[in-house]
Each structure stands twice: as structure tokens, then as C-alpha cells.
PDB file of N, CA and C in Angstrom:
ATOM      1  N   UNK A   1      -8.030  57.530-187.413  1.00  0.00           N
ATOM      2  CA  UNK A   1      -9.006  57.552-186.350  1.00  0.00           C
ATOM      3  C   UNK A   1      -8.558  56.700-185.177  1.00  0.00           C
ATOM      4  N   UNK A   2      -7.608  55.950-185.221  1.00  0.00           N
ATOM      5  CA  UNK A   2      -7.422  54.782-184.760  1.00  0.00           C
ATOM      6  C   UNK A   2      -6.289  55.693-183.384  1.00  0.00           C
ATOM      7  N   UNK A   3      -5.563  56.491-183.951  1.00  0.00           N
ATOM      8  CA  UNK A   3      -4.538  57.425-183.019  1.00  0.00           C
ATOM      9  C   UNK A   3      -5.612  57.954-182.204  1.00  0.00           C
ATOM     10  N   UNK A   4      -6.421  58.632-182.279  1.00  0.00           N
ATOM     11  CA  UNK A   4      -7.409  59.534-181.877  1.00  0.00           C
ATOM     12  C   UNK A   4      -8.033  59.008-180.505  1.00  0.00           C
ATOM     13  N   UNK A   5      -8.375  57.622-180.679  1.00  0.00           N
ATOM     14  CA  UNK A   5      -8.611  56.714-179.383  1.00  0.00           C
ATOM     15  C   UNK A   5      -7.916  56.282-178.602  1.00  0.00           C
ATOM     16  N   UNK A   6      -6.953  56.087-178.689  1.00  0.00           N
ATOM     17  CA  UNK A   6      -5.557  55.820-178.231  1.00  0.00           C
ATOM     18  C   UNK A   6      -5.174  56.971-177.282  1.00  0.00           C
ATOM     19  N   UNK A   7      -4.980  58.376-177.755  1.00  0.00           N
ATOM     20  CA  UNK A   7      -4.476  59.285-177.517  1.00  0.00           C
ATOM     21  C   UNK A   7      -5.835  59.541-176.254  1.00  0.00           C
ATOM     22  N   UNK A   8      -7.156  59.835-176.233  1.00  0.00           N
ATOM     23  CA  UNK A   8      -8.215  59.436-175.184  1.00  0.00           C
ATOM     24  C   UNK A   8      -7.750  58.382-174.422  1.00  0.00           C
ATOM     25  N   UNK A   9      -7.638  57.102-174.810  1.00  0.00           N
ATOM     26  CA  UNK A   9      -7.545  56.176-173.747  1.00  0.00           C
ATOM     27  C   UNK A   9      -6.546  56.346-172.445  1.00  0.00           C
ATOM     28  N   UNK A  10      -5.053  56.683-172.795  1.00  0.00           N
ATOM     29  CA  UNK A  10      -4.164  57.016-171.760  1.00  0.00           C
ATOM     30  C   UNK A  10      -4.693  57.858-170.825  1.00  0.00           C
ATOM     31  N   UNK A  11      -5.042  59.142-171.027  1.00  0.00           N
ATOM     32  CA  UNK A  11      -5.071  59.553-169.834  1.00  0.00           C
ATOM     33  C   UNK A  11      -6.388  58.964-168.731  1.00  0.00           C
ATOM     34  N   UNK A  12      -7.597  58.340-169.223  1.00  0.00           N
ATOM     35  CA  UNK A  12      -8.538  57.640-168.571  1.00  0.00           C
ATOM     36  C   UNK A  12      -7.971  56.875-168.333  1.00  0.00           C
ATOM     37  N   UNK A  13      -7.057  55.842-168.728  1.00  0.00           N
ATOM     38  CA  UNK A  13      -6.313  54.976-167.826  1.00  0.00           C
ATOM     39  C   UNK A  13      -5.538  55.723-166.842  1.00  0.00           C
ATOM     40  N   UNK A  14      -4.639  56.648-166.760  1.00  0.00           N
ATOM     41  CA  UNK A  14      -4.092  57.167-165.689  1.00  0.00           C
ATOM     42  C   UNK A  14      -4.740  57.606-164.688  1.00  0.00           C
ATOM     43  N   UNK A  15      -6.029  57.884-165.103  1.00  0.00           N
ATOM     44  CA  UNK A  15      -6.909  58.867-163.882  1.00  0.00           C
ATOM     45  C   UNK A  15      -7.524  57.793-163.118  1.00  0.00           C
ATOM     46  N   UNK A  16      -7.653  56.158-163.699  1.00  0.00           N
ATOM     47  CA  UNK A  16      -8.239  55.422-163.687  1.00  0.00           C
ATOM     48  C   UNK A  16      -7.158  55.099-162.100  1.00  0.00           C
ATOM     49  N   UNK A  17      -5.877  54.738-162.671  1.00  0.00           N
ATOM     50  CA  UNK A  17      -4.962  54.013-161.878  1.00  0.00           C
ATOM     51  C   UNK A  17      -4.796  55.172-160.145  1.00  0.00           C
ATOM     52  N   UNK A  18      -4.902  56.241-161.043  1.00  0.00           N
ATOM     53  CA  UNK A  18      -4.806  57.852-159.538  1.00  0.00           C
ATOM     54  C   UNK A  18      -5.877  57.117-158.545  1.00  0.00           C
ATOM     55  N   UNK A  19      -6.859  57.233-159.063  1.00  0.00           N
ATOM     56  CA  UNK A  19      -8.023  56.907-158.048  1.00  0.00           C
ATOM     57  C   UNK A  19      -8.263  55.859-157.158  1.00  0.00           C
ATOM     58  N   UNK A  20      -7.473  54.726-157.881  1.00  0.00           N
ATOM     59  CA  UNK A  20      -7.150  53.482-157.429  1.00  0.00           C
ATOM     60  C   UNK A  20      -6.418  53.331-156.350  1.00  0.00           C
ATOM     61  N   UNK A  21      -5.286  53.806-156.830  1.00  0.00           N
ATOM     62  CA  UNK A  21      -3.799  54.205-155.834  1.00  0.00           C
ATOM     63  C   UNK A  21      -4.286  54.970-154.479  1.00  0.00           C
ATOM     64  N   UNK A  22      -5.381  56.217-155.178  1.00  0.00           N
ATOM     65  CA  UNK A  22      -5.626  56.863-153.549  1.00  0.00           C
ATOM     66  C   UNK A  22      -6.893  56.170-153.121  1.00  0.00           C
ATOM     67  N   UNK A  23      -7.846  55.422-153.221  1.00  0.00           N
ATOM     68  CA  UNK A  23      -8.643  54.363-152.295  1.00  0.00           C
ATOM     69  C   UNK A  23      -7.887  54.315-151.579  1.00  0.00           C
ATOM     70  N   UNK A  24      -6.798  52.892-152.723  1.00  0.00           N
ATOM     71  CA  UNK A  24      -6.033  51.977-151.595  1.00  0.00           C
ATOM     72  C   UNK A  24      -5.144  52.611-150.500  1.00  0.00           C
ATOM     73  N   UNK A  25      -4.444  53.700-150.474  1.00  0.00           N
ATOM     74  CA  UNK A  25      -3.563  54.741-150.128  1.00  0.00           C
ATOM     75  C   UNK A  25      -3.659  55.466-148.956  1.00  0.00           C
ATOM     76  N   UNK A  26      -4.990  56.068-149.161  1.00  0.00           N
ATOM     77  CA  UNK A  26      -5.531  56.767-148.353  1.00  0.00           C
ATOM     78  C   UNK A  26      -7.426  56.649-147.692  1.00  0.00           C
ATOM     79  N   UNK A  27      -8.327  56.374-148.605  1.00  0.00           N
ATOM     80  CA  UNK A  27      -9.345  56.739-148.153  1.00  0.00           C
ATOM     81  C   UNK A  27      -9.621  54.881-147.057  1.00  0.00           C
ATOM     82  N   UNK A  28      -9.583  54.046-147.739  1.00  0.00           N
ATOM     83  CA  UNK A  28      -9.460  52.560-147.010  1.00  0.00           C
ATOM     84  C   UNK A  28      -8.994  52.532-145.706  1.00  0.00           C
ATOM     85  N   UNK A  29      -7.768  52.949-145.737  1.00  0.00           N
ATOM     86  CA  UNK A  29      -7.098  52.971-144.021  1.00  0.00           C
ATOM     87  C   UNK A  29      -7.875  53.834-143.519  1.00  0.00           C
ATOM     88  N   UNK A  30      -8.220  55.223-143.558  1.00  0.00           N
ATOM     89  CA  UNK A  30      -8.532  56.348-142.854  1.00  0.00           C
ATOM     90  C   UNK A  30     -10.552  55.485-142.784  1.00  0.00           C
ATOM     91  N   UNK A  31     -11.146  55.002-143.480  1.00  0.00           N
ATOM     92  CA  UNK A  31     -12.057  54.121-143.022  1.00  0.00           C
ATOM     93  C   UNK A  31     -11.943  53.073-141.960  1.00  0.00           C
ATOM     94  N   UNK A  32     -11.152  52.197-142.066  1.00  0.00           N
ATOM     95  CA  UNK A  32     -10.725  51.001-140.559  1.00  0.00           C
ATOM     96  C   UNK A  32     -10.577  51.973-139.685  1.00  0.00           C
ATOM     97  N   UNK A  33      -9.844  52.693-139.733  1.00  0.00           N
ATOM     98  CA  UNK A  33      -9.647  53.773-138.269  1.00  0.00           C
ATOM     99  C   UNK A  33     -10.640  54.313-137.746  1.00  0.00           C
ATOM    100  N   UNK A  34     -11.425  54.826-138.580  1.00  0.00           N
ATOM    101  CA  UNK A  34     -12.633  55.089-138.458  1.00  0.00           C
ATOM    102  C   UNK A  34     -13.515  54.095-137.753  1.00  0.00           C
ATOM    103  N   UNK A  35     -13.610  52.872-138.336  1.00  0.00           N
ATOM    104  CA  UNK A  35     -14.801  51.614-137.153  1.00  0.00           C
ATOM    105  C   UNK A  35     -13.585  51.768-136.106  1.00  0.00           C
ATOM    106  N   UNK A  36     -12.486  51.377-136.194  1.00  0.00           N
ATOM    107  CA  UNK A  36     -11.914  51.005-135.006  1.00  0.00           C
ATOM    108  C   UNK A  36     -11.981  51.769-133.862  1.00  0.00           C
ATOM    109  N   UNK A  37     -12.601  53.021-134.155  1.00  0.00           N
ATOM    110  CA  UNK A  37     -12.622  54.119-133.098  1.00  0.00           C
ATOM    111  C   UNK A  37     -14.331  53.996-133.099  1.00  0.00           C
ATOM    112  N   UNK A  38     -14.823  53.591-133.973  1.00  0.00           N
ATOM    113  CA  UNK A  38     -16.308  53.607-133.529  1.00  0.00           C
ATOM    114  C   UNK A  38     -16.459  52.463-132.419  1.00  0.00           C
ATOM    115  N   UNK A  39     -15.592  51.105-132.610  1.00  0.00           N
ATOM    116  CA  UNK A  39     -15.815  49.963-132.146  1.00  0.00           C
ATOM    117  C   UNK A  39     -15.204  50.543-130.368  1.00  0.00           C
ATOM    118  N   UNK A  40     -14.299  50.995-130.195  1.00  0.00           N
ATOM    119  CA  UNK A  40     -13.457  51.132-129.331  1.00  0.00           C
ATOM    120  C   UNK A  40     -14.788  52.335-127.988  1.00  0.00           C
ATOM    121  N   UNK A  41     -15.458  53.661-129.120  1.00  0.00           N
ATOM    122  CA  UNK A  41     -15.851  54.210-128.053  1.00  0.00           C
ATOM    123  C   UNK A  41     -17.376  53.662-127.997  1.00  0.00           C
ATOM    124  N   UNK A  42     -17.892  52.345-128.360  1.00  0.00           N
ATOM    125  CA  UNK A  42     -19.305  51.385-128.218  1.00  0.00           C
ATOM    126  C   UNK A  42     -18.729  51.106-126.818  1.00  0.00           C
ATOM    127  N   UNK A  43     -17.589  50.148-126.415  1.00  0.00           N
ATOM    128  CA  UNK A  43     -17.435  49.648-125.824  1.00  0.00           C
ATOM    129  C   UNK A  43     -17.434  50.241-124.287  1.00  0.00           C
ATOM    130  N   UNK A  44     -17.174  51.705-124.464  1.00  0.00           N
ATOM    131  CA  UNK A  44     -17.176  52.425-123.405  1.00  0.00           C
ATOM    132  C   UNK A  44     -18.590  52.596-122.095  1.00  0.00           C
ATOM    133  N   UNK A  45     -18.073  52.118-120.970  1.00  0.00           N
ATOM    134  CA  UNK A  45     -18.953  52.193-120.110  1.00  0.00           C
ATOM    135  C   UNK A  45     -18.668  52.489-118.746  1.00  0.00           C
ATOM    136  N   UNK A  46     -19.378  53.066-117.266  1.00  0.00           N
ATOM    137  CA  UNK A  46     -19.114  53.376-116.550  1.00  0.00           C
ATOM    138  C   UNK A  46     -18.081  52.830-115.667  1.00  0.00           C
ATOM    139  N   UNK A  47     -16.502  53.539-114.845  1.00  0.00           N
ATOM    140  CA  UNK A  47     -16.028  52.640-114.310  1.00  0.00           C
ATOM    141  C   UNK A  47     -14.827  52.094-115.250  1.00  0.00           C
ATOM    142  N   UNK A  48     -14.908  52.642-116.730  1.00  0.00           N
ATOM    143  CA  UNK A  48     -14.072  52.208-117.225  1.00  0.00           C
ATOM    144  C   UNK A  48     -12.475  53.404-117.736  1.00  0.00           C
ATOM    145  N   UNK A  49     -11.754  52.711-117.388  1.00  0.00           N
ATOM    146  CA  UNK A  49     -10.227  53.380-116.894  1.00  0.00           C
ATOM    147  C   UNK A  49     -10.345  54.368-118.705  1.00  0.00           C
ATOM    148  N   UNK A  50     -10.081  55.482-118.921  1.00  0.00           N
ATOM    149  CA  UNK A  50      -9.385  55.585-119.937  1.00  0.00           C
ATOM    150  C   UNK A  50      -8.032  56.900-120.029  1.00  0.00           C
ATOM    151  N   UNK A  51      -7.432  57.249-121.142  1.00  0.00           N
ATOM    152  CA  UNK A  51      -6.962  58.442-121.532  1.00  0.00           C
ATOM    153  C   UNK A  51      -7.328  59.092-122.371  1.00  0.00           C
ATOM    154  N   UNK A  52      -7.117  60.293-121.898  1.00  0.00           N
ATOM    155  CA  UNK A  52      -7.760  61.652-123.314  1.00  0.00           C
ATOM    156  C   UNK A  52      -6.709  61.574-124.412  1.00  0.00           C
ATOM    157  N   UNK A  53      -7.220  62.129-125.230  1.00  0.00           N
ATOM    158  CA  UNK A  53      -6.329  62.759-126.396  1.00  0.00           C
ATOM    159  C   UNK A  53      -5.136  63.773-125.744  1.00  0.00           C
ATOM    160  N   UNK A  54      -5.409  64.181-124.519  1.00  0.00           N
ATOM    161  CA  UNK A  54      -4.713  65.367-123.932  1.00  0.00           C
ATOM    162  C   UNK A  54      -3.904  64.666-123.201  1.00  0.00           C
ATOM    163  N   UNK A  55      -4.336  63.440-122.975  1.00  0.00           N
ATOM    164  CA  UNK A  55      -2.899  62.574-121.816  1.00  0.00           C
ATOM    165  C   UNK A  55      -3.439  62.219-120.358  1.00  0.00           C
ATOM    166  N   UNK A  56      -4.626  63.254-120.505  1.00  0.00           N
ATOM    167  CA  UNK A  56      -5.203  62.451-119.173  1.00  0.00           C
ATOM    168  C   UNK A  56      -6.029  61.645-119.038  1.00  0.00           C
ATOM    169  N   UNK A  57      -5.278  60.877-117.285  1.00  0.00           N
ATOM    170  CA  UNK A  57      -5.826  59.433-117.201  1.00  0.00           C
ATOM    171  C   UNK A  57      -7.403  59.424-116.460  1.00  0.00           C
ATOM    172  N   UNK A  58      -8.025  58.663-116.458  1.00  0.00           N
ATOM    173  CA  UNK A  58      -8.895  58.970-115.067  1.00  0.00           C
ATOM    174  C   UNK A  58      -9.987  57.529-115.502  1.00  0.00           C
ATOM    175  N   UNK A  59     -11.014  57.596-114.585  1.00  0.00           N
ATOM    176  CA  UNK A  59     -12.408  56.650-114.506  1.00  0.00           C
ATOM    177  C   UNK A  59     -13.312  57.273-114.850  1.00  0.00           C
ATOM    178  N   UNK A  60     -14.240  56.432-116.013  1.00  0.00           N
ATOM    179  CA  UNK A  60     -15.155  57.241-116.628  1.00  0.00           C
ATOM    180  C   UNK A  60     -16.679  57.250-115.116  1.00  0.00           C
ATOM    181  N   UNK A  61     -17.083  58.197-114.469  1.00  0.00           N
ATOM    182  CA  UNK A  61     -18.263  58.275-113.618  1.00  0.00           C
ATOM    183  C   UNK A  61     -19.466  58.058-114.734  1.00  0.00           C
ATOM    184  N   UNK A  62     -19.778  58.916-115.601  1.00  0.00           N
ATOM    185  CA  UNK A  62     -20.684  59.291-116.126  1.00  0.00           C
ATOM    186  C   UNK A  62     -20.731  59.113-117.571  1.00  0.00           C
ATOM    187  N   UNK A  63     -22.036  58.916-118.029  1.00  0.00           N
ATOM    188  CA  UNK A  63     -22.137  59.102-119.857  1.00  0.00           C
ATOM    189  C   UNK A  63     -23.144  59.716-119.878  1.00  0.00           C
ATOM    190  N   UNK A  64     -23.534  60.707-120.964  1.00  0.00           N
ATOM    191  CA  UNK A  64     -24.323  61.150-121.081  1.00  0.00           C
ATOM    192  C   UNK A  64     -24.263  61.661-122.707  1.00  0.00           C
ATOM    193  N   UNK A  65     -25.065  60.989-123.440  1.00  0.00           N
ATOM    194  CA  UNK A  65     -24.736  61.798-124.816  1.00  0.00           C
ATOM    195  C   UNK A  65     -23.557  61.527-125.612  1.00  0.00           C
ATOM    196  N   UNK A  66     -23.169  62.314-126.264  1.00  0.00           N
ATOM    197  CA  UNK A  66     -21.266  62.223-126.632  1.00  0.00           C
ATOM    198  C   UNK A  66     -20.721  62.999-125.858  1.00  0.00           C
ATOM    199  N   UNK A  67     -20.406  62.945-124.415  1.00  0.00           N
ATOM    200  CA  UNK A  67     -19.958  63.435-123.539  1.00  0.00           C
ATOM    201  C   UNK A  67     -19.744  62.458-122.046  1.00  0.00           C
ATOM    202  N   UNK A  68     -18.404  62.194-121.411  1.00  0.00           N
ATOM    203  CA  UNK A  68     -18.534  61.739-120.363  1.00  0.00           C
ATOM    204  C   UNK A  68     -18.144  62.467-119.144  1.00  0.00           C
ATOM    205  N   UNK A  69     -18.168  62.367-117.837  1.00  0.00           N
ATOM    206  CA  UNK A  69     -17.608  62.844-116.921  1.00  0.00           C
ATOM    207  C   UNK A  69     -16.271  61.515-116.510  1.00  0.00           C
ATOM    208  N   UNK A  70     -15.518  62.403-116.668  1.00  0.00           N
ATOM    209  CA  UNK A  70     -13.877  61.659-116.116  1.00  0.00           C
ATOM    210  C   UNK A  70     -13.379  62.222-114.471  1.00  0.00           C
ATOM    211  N   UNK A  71     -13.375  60.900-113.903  1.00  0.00           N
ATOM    212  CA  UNK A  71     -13.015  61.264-112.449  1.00  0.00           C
ATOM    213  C   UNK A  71     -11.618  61.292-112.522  1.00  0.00           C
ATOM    214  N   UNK A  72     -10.406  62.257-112.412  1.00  0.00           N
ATOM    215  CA  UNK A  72      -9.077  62.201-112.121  1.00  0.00           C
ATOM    216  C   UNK A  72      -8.693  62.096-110.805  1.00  0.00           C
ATOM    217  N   UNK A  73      -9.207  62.339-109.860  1.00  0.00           N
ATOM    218  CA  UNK A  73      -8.906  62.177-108.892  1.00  0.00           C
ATOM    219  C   UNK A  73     -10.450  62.178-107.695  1.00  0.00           C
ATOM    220  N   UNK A  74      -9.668  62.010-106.747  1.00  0.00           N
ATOM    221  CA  UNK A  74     -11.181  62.358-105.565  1.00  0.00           C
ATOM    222  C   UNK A  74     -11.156  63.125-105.840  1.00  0.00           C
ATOM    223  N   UNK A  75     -12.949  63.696-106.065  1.00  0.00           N
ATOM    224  CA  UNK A  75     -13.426  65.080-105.906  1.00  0.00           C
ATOM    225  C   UNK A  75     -13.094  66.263-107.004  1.00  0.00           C
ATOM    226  N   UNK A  76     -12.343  65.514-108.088  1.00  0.00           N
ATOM    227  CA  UNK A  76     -11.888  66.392-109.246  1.00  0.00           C
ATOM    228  C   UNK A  76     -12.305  65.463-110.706  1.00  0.00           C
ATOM    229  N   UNK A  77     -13.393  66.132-111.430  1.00  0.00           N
ATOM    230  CA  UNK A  77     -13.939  65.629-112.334  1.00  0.00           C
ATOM    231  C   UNK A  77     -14.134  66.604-113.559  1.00  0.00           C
ATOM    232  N   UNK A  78     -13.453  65.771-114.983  1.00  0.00           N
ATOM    233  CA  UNK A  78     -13.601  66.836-115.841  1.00  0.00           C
ATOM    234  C   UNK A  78     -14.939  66.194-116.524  1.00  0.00           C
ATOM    235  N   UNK A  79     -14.829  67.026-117.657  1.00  0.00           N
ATOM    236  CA  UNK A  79     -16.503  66.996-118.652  1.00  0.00           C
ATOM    237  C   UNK A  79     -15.761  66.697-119.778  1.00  0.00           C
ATOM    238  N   UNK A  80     -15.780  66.006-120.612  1.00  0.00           N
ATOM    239  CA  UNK A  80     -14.835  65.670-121.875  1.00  0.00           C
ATOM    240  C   UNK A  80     -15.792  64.961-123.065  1.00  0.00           C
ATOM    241  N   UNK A  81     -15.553  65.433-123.990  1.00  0.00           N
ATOM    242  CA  UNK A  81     -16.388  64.882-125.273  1.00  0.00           C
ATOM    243  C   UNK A  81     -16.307  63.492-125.603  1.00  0.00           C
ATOM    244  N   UNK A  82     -16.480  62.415-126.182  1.00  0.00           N
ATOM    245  CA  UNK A  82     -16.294  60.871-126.254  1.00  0.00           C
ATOM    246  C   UNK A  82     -15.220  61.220-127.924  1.00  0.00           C
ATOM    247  N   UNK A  83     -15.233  61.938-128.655  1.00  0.00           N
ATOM    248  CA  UNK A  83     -14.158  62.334-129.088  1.00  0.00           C
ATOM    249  C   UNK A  83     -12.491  62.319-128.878  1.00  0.00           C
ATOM    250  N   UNK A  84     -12.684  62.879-127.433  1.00  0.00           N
ATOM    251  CA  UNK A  84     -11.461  63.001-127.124  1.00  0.00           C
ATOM    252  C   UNK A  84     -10.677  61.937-126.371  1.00  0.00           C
ATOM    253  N   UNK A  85     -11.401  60.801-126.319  1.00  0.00           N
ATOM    254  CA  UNK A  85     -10.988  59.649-126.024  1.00  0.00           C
ATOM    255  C   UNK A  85      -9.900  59.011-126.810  1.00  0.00           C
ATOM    256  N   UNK A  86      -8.888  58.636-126.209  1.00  0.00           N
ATOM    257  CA  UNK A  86      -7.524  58.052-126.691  1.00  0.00           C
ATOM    258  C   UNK A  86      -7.871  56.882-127.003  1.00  0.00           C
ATOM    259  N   UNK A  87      -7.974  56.401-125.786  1.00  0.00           N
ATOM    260  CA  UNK A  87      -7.872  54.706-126.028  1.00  0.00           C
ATOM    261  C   UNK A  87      -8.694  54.438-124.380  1.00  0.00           C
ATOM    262  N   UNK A  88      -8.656  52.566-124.352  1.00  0.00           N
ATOM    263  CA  UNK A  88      -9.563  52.524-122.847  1.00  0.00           C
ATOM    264  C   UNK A  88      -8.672  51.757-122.691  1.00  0.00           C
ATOM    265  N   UNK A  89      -8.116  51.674-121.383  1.00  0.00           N
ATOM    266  CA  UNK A  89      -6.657  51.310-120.481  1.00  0.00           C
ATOM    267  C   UNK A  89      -7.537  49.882-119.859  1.00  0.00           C
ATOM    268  N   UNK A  90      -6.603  48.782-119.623  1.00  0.00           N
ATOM    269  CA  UNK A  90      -7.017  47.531-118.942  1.00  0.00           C
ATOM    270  C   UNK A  90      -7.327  48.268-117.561  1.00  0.00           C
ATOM    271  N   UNK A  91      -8.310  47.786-116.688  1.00  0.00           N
ATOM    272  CA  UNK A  91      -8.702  47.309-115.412  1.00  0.00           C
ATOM    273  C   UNK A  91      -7.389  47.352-114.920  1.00  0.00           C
ATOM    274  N   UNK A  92      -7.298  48.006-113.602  1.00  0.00           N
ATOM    275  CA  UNK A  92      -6.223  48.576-112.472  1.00  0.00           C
ATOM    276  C   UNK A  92      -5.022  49.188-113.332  1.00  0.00           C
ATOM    277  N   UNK A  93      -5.019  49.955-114.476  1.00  0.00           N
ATOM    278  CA  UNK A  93      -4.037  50.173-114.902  1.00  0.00           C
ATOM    279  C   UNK A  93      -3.742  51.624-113.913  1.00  0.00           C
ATOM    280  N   UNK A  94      -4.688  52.559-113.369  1.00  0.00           N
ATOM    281  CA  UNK A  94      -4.444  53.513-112.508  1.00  0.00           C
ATOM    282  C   UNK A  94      -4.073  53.052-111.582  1.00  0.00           C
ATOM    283  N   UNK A  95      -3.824  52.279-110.484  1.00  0.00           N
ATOM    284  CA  UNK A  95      -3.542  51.369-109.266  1.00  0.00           C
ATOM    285  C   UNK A  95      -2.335  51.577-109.788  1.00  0.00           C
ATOM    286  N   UNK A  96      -1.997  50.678-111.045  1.00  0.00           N
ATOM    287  CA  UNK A  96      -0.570  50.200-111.268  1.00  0.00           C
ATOM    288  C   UNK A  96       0.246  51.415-110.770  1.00  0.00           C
ATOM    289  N   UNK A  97      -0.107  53.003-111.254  1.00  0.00           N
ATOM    290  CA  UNK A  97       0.987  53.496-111.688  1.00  0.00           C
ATOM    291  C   UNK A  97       0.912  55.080-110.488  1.00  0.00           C
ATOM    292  N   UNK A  98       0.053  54.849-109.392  1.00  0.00           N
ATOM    293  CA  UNK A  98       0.030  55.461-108.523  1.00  0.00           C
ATOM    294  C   UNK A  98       1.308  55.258-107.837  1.00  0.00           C
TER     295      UNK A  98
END
């Protein structure tokens, strides 16, 4: 009887260690990324420089919802989801690179 438990125990230990391995592996990181992008689009507010996921740069005019209006230029303004937000660029980083 004594084999019988034994022979059960291994593989619950292996499935034990799988699950472990993919927390730490995968679901943990893909969580931090997760606040860090929650933390990143809180911070977002009018006036503030960013880039899309698509590469473009511009000044956020507007919020509305999960949606902002991005000024790229005078008089040319896209509509973009808060999704598609890259990242938010320091203050005069558009200046810089005009």
C-alpha cells in the first residue's frame, strides 16, 4: 500500500512545482505590467506630451472617458483610445526634437 501513495504523490508534486514555475514565470510579471500601465495612464492629464503605441508623438488636448484627443500638430488632432498609449514623454520633449 505504501508504493501506491508514493506512486500518487509524484505527479501532485510535479503539477504542484508546474504551477509554481508558471506564477513565478509568467502570470506575476504580466501582473506588475499590468499596475505599471494602470499607474502610468492615472497619471495622464491635459497638456501632457505622449506617444502612441503607433509611434505617434503629440499633446494630449482632451480626455474624455478611455479616450483622448491628441494634438499632432496645429489644427491636426487624432481621437485615440487611452489603450494605445505608449508611454508619457518629459515636458518639452516635442520642442526638443522639432
Amino acid at each position: 500500500m505504501d508504493s501506491g501513495s508514493t506512486s500518487l504523490l509524484s505527479p501532485l508534486l510535479f503539477l504542484g512545482f508546474l504551477l509554481l514555475f508558471m506564477y513565478i514565470v509568467i502570470i506575476r510579471p504580466q501582473n506588475k505590467r499590468n499596475k505599471e500601465i494602470n499607474d502610468m495612464l492615472s497619471k495622464l492629464e491635459i497638456g501632457s506630451e505622449i506617444i502612441a503605441a503607433s509611434g505617434i508623438i503629440g499633446k494630449v488636448k482632451a480626455i474624455k472617458g478611455e479616450y483622448i484627443s491628441l494634438e499632432v500638430s496645429e489644427s491636426v488632432v487624432f481621437k485615440l483610445q487611452r489603450s494605445a498609449i505608449a508611454n508619457i514623454l518629459p515636458k518639452g520633449t516635442i520642442d526638443s526634437i522639432k
